[in-house]
PDB file of N, CA and C in Angstrom:
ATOM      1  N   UNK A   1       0.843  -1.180   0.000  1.00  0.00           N
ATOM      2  CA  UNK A   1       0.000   0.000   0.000  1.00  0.00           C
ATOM      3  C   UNK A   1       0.891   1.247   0.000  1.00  0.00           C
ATOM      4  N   UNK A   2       0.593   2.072  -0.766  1.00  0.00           N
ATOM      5  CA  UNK A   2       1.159   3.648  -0.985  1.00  0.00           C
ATOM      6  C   UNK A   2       0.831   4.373   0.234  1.00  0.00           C
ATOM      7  N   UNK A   3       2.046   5.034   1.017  1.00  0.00           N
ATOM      8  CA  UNK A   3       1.825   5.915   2.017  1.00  0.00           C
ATOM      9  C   UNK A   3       0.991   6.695   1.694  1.00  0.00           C
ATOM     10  N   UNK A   4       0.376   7.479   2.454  1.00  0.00           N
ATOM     11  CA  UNK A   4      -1.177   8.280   2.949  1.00  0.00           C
ATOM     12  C   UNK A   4      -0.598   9.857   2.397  1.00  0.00           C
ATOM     13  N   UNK A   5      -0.738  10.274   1.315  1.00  0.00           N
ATOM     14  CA  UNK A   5      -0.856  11.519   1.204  1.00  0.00           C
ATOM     15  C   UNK A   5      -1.455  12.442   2.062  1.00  0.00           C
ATOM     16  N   UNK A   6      -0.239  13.259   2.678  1.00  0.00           N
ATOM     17  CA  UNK A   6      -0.577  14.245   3.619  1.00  0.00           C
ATOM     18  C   UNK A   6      -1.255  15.532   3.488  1.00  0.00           C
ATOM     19  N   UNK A   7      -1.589  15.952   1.991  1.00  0.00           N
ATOM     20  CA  UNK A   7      -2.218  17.009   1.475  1.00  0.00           C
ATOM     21  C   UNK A   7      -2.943  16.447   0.759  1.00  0.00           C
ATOM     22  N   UNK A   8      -3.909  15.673   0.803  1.00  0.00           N
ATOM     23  CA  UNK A   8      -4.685  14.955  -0.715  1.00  0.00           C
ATOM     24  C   UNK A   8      -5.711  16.323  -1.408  1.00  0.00           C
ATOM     25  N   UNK A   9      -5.933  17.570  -0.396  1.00  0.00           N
ATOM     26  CA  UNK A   9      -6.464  18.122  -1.449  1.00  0.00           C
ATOM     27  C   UNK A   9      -5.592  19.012  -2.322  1.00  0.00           C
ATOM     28  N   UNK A  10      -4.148  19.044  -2.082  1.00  0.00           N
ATOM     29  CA  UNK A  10      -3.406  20.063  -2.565  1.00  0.00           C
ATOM     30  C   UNK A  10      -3.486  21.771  -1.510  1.00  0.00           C
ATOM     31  N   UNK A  11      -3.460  21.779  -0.704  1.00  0.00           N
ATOM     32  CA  UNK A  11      -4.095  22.846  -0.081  1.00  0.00           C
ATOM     33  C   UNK A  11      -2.065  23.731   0.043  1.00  0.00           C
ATOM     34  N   UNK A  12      -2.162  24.995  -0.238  1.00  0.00           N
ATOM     35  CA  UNK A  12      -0.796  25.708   0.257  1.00  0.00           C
ATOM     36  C   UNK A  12      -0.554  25.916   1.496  1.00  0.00           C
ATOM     37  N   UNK A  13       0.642  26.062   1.592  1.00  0.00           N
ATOM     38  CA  UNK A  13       1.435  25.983   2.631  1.00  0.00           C
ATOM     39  C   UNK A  13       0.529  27.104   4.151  1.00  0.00           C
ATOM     40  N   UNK A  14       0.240  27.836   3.390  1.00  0.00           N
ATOM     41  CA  UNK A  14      -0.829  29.343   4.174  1.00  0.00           C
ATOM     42  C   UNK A  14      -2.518  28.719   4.418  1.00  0.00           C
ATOM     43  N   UNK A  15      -2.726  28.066   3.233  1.00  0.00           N
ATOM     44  CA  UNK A  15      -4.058  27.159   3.691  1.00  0.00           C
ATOM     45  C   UNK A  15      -4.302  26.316   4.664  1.00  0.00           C
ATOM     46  N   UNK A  16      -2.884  25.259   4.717  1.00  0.00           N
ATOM     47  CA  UNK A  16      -2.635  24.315   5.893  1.00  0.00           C
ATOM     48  C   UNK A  16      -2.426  25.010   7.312  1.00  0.00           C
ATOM     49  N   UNK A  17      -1.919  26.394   7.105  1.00  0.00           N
ATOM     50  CA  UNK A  17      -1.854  27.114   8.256  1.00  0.00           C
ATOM     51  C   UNK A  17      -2.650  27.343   9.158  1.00  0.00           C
ATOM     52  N   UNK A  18      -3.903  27.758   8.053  1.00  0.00           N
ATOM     53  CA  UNK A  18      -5.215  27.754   8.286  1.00  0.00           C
ATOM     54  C   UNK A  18      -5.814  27.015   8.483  1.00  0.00           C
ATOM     55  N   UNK A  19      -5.834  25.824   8.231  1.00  0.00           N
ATOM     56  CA  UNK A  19      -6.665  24.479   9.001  1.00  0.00           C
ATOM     57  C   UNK A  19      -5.910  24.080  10.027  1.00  0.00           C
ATOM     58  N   UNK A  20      -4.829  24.691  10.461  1.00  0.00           N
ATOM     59  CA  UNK A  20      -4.286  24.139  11.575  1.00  0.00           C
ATOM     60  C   UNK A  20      -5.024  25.155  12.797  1.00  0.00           C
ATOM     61  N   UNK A  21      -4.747  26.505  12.265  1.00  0.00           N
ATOM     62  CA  UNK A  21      -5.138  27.629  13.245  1.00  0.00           C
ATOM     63  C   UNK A  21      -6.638  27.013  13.375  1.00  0.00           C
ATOM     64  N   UNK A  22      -7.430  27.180  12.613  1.00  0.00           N
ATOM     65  CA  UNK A  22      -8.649  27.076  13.013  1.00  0.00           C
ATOM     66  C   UNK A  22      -9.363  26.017  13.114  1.00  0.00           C
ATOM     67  N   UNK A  23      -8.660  24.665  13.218  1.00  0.00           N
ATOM     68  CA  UNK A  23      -9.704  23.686  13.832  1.00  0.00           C
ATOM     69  C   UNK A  23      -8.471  23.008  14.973  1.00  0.00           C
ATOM     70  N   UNK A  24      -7.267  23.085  14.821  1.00  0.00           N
ATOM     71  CA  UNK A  24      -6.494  22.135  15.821  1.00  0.00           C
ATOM     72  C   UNK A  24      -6.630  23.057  16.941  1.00  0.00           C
ATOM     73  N   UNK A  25      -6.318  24.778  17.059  1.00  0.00           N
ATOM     74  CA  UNK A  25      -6.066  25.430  17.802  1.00  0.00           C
ATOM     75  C   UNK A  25      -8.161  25.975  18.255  1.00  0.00           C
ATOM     76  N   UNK A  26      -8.723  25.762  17.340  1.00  0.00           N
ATOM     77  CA  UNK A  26     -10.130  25.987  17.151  1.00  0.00           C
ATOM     78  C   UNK A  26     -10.187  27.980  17.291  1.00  0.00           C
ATOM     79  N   UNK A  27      -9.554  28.254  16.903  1.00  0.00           N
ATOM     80  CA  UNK A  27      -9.598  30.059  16.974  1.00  0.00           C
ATOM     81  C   UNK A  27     -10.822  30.481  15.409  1.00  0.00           C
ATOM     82  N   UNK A  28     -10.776  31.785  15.729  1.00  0.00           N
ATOM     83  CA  UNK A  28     -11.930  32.431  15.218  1.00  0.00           C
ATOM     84  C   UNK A  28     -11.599  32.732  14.398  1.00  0.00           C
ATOM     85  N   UNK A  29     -12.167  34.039  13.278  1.00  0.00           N
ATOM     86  CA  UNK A  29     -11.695  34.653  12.102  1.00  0.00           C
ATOM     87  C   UNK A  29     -10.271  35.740  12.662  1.00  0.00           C
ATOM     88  N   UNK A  30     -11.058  36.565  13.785  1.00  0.00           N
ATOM     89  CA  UNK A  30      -9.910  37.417  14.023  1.00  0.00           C
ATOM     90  C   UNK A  30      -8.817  37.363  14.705  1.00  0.00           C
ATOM     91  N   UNK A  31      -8.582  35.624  15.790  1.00  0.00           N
ATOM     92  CA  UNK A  31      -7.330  35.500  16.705  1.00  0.00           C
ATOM     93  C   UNK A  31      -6.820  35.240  15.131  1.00  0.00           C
ATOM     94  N   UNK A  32      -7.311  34.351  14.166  1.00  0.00           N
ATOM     95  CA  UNK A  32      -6.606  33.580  12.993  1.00  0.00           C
ATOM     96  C   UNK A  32      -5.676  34.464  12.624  1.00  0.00           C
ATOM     97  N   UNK A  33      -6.558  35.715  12.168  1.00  0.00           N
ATOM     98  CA  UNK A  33      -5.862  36.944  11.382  1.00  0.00           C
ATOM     99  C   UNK A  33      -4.886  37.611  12.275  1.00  0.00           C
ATOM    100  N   UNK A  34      -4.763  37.917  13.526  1.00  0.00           N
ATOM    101  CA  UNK A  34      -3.816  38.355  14.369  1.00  0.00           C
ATOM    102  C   UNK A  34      -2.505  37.175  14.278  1.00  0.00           C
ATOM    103  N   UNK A  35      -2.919  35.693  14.376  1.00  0.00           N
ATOM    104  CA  UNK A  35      -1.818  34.729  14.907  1.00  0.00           C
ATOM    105  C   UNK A  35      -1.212  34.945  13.289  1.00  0.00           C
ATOM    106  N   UNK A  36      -1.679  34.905  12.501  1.00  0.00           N
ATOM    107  CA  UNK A  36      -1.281  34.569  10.831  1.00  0.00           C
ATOM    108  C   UNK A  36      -0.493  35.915  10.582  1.00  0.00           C
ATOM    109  N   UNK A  37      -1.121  37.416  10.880  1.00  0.00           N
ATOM    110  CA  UNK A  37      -0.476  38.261  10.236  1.00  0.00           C
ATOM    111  C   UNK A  37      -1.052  38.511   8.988  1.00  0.00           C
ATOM    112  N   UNK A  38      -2.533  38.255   9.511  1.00  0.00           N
ATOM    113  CA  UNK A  38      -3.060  38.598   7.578  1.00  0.00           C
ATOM    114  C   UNK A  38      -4.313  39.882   8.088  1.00  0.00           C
ATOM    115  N   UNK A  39      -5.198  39.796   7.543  1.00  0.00           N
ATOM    116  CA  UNK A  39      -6.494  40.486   7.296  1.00  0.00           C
ATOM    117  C   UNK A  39      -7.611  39.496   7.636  1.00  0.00           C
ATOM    118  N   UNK A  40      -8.783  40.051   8.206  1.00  0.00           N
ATOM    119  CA  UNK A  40     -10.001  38.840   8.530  1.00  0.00           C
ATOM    120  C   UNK A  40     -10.443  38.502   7.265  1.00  0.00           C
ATOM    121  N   UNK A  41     -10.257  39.516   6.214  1.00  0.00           N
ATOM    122  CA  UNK A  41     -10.795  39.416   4.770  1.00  0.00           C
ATOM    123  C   UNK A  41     -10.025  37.817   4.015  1.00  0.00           C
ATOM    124  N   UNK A  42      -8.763  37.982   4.094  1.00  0.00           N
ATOM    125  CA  UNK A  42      -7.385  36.878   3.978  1.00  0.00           C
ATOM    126  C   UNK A  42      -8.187  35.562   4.451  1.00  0.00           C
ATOM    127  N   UNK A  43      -8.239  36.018   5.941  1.00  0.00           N
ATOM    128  CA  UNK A  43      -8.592  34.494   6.412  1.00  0.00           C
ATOM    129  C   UNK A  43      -9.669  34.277   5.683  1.00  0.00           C
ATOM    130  N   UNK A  44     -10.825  35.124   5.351  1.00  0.00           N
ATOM    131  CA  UNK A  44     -12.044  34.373   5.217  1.00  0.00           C
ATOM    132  C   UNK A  44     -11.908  33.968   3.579  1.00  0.00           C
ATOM    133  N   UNK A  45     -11.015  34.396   2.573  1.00  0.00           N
ATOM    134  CA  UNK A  45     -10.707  33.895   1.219  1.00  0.00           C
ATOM    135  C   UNK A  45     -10.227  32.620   1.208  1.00  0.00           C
ATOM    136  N   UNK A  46      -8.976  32.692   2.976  1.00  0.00           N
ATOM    137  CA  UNK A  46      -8.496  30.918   2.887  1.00  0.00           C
ATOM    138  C   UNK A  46      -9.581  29.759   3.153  1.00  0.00           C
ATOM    139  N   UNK A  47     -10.590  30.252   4.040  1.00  0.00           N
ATOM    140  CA  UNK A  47     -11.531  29.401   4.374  1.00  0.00           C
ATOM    141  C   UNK A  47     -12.196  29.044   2.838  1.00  0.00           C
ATOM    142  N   UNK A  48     -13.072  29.880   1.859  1.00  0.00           N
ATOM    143  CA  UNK A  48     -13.025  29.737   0.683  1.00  0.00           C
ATOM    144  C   UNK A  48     -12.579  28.836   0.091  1.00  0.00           C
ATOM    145  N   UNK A  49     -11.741  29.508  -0.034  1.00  0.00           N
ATOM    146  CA  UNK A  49     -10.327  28.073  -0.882  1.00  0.00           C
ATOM    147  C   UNK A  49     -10.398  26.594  -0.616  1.00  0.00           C
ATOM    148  N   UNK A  50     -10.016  26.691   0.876  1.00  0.00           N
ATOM    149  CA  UNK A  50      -9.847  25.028   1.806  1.00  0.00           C
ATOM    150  C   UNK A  50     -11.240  24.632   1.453  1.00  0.00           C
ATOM    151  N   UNK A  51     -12.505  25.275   2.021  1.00  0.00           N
ATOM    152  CA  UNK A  51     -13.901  24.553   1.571  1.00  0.00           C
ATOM    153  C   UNK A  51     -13.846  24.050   0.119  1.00  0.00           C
ATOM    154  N   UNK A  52     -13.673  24.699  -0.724  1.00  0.00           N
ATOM    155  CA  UNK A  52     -13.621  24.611  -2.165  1.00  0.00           C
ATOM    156  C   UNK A  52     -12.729  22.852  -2.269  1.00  0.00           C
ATOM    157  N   UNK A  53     -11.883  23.215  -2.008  1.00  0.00           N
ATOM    158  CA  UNK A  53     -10.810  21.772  -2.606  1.00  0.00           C
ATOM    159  C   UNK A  53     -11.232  20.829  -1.553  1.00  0.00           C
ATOM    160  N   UNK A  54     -11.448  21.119  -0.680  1.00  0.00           N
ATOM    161  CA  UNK A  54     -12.459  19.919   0.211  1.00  0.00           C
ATOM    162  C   UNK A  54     -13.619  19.223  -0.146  1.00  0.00           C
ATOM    163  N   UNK A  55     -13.873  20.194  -0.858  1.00  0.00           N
ATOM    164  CA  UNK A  55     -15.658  19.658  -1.540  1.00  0.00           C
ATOM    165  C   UNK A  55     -16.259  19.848  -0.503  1.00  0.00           C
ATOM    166  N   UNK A  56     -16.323  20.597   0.634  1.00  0.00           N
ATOM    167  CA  UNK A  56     -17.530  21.080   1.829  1.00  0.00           C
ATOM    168  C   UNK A  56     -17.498  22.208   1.670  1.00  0.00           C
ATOM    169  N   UNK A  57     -18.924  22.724   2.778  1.00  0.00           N
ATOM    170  CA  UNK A  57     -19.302  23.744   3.023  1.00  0.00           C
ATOM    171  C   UNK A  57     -19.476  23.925   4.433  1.00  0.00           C
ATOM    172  N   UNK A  58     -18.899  24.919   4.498  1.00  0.00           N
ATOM    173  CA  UNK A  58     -18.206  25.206   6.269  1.00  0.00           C
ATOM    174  C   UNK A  58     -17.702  24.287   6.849  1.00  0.00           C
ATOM    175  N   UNK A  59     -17.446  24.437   8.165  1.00  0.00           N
ATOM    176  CA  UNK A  59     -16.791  23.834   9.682  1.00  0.00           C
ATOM    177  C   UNK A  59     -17.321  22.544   9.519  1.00  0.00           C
ATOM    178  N   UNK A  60     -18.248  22.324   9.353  1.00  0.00           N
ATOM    179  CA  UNK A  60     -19.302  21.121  10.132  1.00  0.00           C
ATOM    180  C   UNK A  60     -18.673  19.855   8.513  1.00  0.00           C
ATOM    181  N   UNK A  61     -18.697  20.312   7.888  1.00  0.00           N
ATOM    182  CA  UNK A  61     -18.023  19.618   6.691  1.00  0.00           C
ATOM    183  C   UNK A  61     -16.280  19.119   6.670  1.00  0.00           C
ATOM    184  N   UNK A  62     -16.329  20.100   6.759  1.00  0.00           N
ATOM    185  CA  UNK A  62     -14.819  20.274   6.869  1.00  0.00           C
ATOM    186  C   UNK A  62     -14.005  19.618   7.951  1.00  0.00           C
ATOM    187  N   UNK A  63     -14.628  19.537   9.158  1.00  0.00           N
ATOM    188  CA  UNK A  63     -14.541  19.035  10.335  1.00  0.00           C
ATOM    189  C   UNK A  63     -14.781  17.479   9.962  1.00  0.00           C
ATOM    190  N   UNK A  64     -15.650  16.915   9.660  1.00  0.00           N
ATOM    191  CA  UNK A  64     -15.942  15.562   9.255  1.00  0.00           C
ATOM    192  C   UNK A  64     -14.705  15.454   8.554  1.00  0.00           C
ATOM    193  N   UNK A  65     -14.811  15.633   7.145  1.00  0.00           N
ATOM    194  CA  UNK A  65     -13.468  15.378   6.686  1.00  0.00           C
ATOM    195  C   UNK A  65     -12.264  15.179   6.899  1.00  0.00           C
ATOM    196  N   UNK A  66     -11.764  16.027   7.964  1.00  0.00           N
ATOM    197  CA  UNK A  66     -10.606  16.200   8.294  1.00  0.00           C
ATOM    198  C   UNK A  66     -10.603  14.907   9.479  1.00  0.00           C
ATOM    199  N   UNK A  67     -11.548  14.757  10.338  1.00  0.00           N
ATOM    200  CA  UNK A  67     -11.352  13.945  11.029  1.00  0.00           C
ATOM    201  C   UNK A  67     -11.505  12.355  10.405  1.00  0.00           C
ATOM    202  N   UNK A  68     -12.009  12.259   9.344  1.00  0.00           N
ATOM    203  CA  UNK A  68     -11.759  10.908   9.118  1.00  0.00           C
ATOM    204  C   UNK A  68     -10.982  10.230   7.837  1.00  0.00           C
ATOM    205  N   UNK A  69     -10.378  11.213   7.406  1.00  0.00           N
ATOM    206  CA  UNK A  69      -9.029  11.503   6.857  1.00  0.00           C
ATOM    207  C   UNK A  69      -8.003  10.981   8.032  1.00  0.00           C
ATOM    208  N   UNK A  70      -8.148  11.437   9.195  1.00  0.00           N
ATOM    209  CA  UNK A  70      -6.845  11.569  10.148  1.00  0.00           C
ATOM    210  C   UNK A  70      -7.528  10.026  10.821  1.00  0.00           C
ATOM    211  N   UNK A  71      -8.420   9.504  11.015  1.00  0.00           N
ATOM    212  CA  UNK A  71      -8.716   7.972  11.581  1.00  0.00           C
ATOM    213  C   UNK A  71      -8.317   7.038  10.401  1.00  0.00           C
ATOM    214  N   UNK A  72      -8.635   7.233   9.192  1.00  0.00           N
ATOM    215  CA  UNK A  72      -8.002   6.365   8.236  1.00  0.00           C
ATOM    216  C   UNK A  72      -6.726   6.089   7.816  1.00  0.00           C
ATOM    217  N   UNK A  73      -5.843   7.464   7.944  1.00  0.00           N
ATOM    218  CA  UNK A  73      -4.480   7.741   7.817  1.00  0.00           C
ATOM    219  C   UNK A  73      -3.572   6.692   8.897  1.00  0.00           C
ATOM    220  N   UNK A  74      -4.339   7.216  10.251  1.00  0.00           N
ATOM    221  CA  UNK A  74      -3.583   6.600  11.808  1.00  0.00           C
ATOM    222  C   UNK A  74      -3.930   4.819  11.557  1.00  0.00           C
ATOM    223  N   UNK A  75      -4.893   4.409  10.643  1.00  0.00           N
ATOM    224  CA  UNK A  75      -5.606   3.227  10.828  1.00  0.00           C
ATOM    225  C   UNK A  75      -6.542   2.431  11.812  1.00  0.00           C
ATOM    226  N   UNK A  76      -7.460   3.598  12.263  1.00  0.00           N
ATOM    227  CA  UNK A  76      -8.331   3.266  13.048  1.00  0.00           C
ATOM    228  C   UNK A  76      -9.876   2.955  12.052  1.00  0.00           C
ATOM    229  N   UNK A  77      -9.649   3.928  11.140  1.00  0.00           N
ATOM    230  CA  UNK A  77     -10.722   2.997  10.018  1.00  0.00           C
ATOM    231  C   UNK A  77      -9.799   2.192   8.572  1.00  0.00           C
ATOM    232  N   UNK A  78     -10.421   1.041   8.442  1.00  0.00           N
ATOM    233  CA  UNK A  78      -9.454   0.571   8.219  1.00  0.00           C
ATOM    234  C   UNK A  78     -10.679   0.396   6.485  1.00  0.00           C
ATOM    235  N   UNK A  79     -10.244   0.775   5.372  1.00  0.00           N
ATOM    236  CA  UNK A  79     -10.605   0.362   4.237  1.00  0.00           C
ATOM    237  C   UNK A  79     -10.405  -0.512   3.689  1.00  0.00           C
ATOM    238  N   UNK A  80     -11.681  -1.181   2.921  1.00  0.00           N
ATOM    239  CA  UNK A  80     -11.469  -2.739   1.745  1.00  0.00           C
ATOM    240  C   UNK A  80     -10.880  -2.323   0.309  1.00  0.00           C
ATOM    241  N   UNK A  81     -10.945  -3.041  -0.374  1.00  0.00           N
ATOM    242  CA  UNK A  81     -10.241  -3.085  -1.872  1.00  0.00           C
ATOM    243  C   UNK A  81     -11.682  -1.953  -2.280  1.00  0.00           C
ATOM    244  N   UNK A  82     -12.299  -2.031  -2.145  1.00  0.00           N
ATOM    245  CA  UNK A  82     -13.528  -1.731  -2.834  1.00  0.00           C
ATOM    246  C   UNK A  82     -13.832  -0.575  -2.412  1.00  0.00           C
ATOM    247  N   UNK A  83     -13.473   0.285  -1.472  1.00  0.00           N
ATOM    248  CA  UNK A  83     -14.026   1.154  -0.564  1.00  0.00           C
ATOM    249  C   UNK A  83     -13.190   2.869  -1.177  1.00  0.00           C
ATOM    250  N   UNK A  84     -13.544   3.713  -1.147  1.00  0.00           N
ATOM    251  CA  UNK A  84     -13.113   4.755  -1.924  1.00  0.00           C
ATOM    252  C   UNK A  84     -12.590   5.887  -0.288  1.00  0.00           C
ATOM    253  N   UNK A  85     -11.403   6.201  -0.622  1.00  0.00           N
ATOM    254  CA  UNK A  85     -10.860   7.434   0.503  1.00  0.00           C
ATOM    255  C   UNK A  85     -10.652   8.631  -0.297  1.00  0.00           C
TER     256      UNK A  85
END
């Protein structure tokens, strides 16, 4: 089996920043924009973006995803031949 691509949606280096700030650290639009050094406008284009190449819409999406991305990766869900990640 091929190691687990750690970016499968392609997301940049400033995007990943952003899914780190705002769901590992769980901060808002404006700690984001203070910790990042951007604009709330910035953050809310990265959120954009990340939803976009995620194929969700908001947190509640995005959140799913990410978490079972990271149970399949660790191998706590474990996929068949047949089963699509």
């Amino acid at each position: 089996m091929a190691p687990a691509n750690p970016n499968p949606w392609n997301l940049t280096k400033r995007e990943m920043e952003f899914v780190q700030w705002r769901f590992a650290k769980e901060l808002g639009v404006k700690q984001i924009a203070d910790a990042m050094g951007i604009t709330e406008r910035t953050v809310k284009a990265y959120a954009e973006h990340v939803y976009a190449k995620m194929g969700c819409r908001g947190n509640q999406g995005m959140n799913l995803i990410t978490v079972t991305k990271m149970l399949i990766r660790e191998g706590i869900i474990i996929l068949g031949d047949n089963d699509v990640t």
